[in-house]
PDB file of N, CA and C in Angstrom:
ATOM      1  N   UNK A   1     141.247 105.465  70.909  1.00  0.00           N
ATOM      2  CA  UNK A   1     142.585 105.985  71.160  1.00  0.00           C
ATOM      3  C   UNK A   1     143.331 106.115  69.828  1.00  0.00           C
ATOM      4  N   UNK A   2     144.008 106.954  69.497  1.00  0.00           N
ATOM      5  CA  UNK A   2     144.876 107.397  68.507  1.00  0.00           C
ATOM      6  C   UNK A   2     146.386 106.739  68.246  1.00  0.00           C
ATOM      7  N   UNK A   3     146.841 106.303  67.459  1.00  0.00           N
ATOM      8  CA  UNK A   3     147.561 105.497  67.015  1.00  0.00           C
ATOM      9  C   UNK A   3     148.913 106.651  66.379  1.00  0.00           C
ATOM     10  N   UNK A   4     149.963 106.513  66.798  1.00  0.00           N
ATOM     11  CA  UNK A   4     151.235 107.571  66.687  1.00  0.00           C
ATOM     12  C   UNK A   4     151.164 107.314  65.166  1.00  0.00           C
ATOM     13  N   UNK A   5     150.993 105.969  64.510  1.00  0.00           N
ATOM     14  CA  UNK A   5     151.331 105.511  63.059  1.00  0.00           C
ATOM     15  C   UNK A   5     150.499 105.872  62.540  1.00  0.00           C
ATOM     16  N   UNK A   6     149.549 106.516  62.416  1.00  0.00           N
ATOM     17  CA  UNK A   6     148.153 107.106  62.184  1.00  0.00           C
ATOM     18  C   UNK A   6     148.163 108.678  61.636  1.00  0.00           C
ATOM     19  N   UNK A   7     149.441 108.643  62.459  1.00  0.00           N
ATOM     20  CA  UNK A   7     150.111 110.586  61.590  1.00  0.00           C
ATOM     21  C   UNK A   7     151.127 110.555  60.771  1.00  0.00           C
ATOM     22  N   UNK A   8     151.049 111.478  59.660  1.00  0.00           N
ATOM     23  CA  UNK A   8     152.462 111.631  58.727  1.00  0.00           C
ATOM     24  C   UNK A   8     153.298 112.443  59.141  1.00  0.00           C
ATOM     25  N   UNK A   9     152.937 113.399  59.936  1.00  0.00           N
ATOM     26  CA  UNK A   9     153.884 114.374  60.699  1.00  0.00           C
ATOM     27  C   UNK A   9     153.910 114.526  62.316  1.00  0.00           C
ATOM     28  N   UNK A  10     154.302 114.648  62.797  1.00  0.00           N
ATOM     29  CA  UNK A  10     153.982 115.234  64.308  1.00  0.00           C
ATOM     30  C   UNK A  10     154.953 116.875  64.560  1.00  0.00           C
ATOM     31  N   UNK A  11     154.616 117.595  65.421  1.00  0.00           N
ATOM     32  CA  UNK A  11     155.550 118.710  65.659  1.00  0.00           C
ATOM     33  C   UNK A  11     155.328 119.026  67.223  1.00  0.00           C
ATOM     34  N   UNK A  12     156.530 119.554  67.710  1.00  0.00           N
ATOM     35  CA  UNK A  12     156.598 120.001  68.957  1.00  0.00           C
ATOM     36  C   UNK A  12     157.033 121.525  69.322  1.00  0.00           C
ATOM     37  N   UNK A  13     156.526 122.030  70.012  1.00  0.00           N
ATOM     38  CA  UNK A  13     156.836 123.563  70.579  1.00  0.00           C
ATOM     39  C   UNK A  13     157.760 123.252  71.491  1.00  0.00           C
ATOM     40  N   UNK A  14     159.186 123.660  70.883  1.00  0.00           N
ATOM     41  CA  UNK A  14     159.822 123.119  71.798  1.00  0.00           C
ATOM     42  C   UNK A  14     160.155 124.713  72.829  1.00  0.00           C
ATOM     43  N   UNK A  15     160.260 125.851  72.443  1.00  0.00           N
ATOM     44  CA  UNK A  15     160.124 126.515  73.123  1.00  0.00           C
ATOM     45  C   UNK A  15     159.636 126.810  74.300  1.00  0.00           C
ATOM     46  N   UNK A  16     160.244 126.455  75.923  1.00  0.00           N
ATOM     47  CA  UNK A  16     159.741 126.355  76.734  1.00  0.00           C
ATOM     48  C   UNK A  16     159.575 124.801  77.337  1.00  0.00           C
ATOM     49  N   UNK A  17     160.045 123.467  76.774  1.00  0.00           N
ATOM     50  CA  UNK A  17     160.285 122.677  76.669  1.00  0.00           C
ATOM     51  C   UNK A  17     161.557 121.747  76.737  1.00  0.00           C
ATOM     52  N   UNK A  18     162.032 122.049  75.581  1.00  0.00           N
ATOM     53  CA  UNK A  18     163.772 121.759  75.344  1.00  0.00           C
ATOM     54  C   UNK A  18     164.862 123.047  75.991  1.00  0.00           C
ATOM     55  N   UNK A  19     163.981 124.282  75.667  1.00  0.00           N
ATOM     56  CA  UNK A  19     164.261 125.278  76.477  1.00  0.00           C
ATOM     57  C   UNK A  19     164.436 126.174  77.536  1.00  0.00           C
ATOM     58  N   UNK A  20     164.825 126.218  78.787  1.00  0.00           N
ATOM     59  CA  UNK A  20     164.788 126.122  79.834  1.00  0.00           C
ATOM     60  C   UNK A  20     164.717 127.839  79.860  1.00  0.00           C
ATOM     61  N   UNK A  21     163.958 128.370  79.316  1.00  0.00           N
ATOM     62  CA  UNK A  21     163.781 130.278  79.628  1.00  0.00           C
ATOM     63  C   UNK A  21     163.564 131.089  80.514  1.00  0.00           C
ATOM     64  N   UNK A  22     163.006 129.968  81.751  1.00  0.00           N
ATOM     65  CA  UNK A  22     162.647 130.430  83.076  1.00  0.00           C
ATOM     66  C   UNK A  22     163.591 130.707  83.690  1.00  0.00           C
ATOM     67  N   UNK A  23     164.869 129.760  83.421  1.00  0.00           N
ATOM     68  CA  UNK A  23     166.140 129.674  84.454  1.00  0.00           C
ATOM     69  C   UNK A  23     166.827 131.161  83.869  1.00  0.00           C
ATOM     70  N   UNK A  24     166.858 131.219  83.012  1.00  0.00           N
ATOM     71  CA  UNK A  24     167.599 131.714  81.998  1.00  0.00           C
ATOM     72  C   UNK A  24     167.193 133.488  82.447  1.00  0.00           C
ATOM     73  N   UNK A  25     166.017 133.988  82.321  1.00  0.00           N
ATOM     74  CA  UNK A  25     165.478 134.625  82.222  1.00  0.00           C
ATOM     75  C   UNK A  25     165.961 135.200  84.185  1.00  0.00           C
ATOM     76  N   UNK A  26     165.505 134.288  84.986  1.00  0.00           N
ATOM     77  CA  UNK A  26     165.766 134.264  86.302  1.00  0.00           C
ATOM     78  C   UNK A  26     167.058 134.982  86.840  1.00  0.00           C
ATOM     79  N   UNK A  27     168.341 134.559  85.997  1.00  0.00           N
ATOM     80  CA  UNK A  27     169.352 134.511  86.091  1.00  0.00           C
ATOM     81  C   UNK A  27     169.956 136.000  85.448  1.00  0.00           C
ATOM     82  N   UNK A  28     169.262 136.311  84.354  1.00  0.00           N
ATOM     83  CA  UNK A  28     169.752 136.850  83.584  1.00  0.00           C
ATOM     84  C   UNK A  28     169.138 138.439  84.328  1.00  0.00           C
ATOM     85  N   UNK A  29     167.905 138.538  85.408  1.00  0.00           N
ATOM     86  CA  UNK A  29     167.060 139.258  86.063  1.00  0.00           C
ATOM     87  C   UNK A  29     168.052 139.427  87.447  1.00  0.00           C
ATOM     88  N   UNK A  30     168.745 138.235  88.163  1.00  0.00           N
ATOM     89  CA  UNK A  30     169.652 138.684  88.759  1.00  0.00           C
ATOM     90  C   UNK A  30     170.198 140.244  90.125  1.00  0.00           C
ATOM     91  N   UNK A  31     170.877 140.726  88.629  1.00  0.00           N
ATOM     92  CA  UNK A  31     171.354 141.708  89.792  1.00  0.00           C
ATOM     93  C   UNK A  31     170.329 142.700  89.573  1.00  0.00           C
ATOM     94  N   UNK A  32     169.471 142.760  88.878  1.00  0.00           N
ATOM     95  CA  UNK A  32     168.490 143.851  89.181  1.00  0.00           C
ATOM     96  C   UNK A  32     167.645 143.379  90.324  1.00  0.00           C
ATOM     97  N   UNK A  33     167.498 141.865  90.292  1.00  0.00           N
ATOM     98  CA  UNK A  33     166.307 141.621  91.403  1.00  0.00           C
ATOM     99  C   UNK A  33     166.809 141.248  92.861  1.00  0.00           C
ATOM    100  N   UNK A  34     168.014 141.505  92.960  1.00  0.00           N
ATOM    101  CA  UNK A  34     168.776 141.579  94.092  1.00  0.00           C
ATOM    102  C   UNK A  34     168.644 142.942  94.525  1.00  0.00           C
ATOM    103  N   UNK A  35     168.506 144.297  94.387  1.00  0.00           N
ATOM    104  CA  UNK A  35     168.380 145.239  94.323  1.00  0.00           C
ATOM    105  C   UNK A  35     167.296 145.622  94.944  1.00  0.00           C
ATOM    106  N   UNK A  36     166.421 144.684  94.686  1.00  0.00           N
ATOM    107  CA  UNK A  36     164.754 144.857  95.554  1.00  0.00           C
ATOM    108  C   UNK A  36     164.848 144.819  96.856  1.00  0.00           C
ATOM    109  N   UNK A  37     163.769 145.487  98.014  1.00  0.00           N
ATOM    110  CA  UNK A  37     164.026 145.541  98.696  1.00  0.00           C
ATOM    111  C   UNK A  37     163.900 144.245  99.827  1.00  0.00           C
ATOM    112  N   UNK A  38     162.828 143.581  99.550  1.00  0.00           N
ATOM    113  CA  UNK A  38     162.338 142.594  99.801  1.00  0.00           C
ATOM    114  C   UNK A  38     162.847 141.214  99.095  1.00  0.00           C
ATOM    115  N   UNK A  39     162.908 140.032  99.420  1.00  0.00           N
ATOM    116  CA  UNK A  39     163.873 139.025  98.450  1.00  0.00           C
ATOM    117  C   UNK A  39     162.622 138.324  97.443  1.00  0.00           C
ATOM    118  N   UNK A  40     162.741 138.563  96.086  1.00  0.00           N
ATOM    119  CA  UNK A  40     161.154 138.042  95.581  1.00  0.00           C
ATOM    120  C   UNK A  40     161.930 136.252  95.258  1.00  0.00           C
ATOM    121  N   UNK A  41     160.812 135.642  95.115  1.00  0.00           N
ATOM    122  CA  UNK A  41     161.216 134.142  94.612  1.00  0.00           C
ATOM    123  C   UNK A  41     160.846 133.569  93.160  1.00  0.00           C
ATOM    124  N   UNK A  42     161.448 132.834  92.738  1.00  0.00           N
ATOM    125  CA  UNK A  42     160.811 132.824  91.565  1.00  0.00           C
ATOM    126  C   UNK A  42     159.867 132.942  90.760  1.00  0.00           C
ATOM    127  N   UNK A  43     158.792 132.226  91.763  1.00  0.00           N
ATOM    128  CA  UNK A  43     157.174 132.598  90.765  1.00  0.00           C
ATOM    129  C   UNK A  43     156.774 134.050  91.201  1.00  0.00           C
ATOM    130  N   UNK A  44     157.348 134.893  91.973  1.00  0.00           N
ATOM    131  CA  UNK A  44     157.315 136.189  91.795  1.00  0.00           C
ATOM    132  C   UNK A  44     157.672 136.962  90.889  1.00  0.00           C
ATOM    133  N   UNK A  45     159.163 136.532  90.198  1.00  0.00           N
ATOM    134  CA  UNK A  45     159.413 137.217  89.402  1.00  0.00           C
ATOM    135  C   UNK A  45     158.843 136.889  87.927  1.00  0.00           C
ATOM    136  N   UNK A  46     158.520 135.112  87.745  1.00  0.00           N
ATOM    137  CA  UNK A  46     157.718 134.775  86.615  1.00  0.00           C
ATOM    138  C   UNK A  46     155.874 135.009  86.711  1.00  0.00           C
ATOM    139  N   UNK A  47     155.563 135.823  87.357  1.00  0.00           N
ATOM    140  CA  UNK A  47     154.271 136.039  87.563  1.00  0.00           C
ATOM    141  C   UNK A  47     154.262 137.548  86.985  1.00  0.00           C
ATOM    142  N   UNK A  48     155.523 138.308  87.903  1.00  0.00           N
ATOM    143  CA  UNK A  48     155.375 139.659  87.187  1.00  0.00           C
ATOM    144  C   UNK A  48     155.829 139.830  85.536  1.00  0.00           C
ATOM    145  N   UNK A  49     156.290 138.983  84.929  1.00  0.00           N
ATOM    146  CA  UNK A  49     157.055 138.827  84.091  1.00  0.00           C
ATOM    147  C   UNK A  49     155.519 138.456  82.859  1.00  0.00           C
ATOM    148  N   UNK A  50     154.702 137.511  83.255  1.00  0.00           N
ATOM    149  CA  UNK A  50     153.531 137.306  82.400  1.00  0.00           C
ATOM    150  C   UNK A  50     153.114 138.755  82.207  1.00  0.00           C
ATOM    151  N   UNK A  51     152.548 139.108  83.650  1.00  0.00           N
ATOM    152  CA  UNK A  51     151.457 140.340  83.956  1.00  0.00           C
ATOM    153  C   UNK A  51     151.956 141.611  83.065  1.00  0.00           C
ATOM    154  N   UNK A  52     153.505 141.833  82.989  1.00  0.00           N
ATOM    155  CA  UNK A  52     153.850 142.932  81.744  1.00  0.00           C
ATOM    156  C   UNK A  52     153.995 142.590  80.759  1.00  0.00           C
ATOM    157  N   UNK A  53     153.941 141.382  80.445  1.00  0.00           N
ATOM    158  CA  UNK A  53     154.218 140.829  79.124  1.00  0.00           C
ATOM    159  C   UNK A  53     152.247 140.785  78.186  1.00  0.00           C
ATOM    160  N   UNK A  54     151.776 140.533  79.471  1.00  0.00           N
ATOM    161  CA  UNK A  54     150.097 140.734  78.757  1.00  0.00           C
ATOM    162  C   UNK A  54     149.720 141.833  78.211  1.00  0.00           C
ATOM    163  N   UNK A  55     150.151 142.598  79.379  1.00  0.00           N
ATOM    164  CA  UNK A  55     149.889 144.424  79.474  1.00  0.00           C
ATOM    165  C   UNK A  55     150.306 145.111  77.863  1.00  0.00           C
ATOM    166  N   UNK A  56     151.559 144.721  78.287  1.00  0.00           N
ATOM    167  CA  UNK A  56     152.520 144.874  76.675  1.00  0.00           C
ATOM    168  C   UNK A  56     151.806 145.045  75.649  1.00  0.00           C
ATOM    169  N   UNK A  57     151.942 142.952  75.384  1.00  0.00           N
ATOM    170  CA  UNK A  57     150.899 142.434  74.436  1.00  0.00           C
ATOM    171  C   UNK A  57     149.905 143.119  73.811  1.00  0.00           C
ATOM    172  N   UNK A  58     149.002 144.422  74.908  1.00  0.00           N
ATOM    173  CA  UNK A  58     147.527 144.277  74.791  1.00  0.00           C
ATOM    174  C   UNK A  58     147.615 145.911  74.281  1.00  0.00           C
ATOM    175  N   UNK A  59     148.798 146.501  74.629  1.00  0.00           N
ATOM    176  CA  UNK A  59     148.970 147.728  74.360  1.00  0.00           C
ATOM    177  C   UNK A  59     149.291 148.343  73.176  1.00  0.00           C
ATOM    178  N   UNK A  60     150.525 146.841  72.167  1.00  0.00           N
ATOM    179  CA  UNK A  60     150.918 147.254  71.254  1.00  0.00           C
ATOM    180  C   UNK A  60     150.951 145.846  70.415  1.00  0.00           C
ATOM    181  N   UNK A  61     149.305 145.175  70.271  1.00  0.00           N
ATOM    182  CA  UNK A  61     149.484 143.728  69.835  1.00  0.00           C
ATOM    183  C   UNK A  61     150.225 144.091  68.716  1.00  0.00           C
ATOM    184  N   UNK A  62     150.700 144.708  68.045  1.00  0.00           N
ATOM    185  CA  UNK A  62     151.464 144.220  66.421  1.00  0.00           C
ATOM    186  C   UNK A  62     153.319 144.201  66.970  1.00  0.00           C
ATOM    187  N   UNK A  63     152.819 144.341  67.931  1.00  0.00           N
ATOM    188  CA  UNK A  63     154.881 143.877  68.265  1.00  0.00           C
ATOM    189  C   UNK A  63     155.123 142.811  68.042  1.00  0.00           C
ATOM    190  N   UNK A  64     156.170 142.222  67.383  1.00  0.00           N
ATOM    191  CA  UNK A  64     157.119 141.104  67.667  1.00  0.00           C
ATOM    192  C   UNK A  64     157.886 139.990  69.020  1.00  0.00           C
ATOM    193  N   UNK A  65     157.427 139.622  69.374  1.00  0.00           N
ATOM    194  CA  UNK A  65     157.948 139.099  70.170  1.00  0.00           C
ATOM    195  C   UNK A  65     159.530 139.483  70.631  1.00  0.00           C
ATOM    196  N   UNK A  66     159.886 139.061  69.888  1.00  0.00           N
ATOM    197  CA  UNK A  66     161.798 139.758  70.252  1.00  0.00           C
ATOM    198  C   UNK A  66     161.932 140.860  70.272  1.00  0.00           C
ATOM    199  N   UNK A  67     160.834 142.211  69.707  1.00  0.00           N
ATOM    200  CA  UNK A  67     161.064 143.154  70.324  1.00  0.00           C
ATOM    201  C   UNK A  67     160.033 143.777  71.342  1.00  0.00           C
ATOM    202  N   UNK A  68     159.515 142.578  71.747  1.00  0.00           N
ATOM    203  CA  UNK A  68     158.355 142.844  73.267  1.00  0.00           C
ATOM    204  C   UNK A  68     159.142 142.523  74.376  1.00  0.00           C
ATOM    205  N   UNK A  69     160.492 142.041  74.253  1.00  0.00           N
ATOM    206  CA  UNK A  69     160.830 140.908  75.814  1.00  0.00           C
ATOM    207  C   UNK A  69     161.721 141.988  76.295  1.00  0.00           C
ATOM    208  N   UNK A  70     161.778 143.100  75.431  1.00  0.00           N
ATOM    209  CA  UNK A  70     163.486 143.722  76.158  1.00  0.00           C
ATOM    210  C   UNK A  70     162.316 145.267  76.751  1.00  0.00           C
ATOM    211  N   UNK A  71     161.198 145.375  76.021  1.00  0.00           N
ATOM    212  CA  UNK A  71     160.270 146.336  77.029  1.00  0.00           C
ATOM    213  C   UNK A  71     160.063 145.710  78.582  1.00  0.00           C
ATOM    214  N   UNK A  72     159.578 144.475  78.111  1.00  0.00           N
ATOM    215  CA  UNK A  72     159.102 144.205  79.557  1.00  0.00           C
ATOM    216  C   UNK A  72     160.093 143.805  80.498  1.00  0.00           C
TER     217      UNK A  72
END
């Protein structure tokens, strides 16, 4: 077993962590996803939200992140 005192550094991704992006993202999706015809639930909308974000990803890997999130 590994000993915490055993490292000189540690680091955390806090992105997605300390960051709550799901809610955020959820919220911020809103009145467009009220609009649907059907009522989707959350892991609906964070499922479709991967699936264009891969698509994206795979279409134009040299994008940036901050300017991949406002395509999808």
């Amino acid at each position: 077993m590994m000993k915490l005192t055993g490292f000189k550094a540690l680091t955390f991704d806090v992105y997605g962590t300390l960051i709550d992006w799901e809610s955020g993202m959820i919220a911020g999706l809103k009145l467009l996803t009220d609009k649907v015809s059907r009522a989707l639930q959350r892991d609906d909308i964070l499922e479709a939200h991967a699936y264009y974000e891969s698509t994206a990803q795979a279409w134009t890997p040299s994008t940036v992140s901050r300017d991949l999130l406002p395509i999808v």
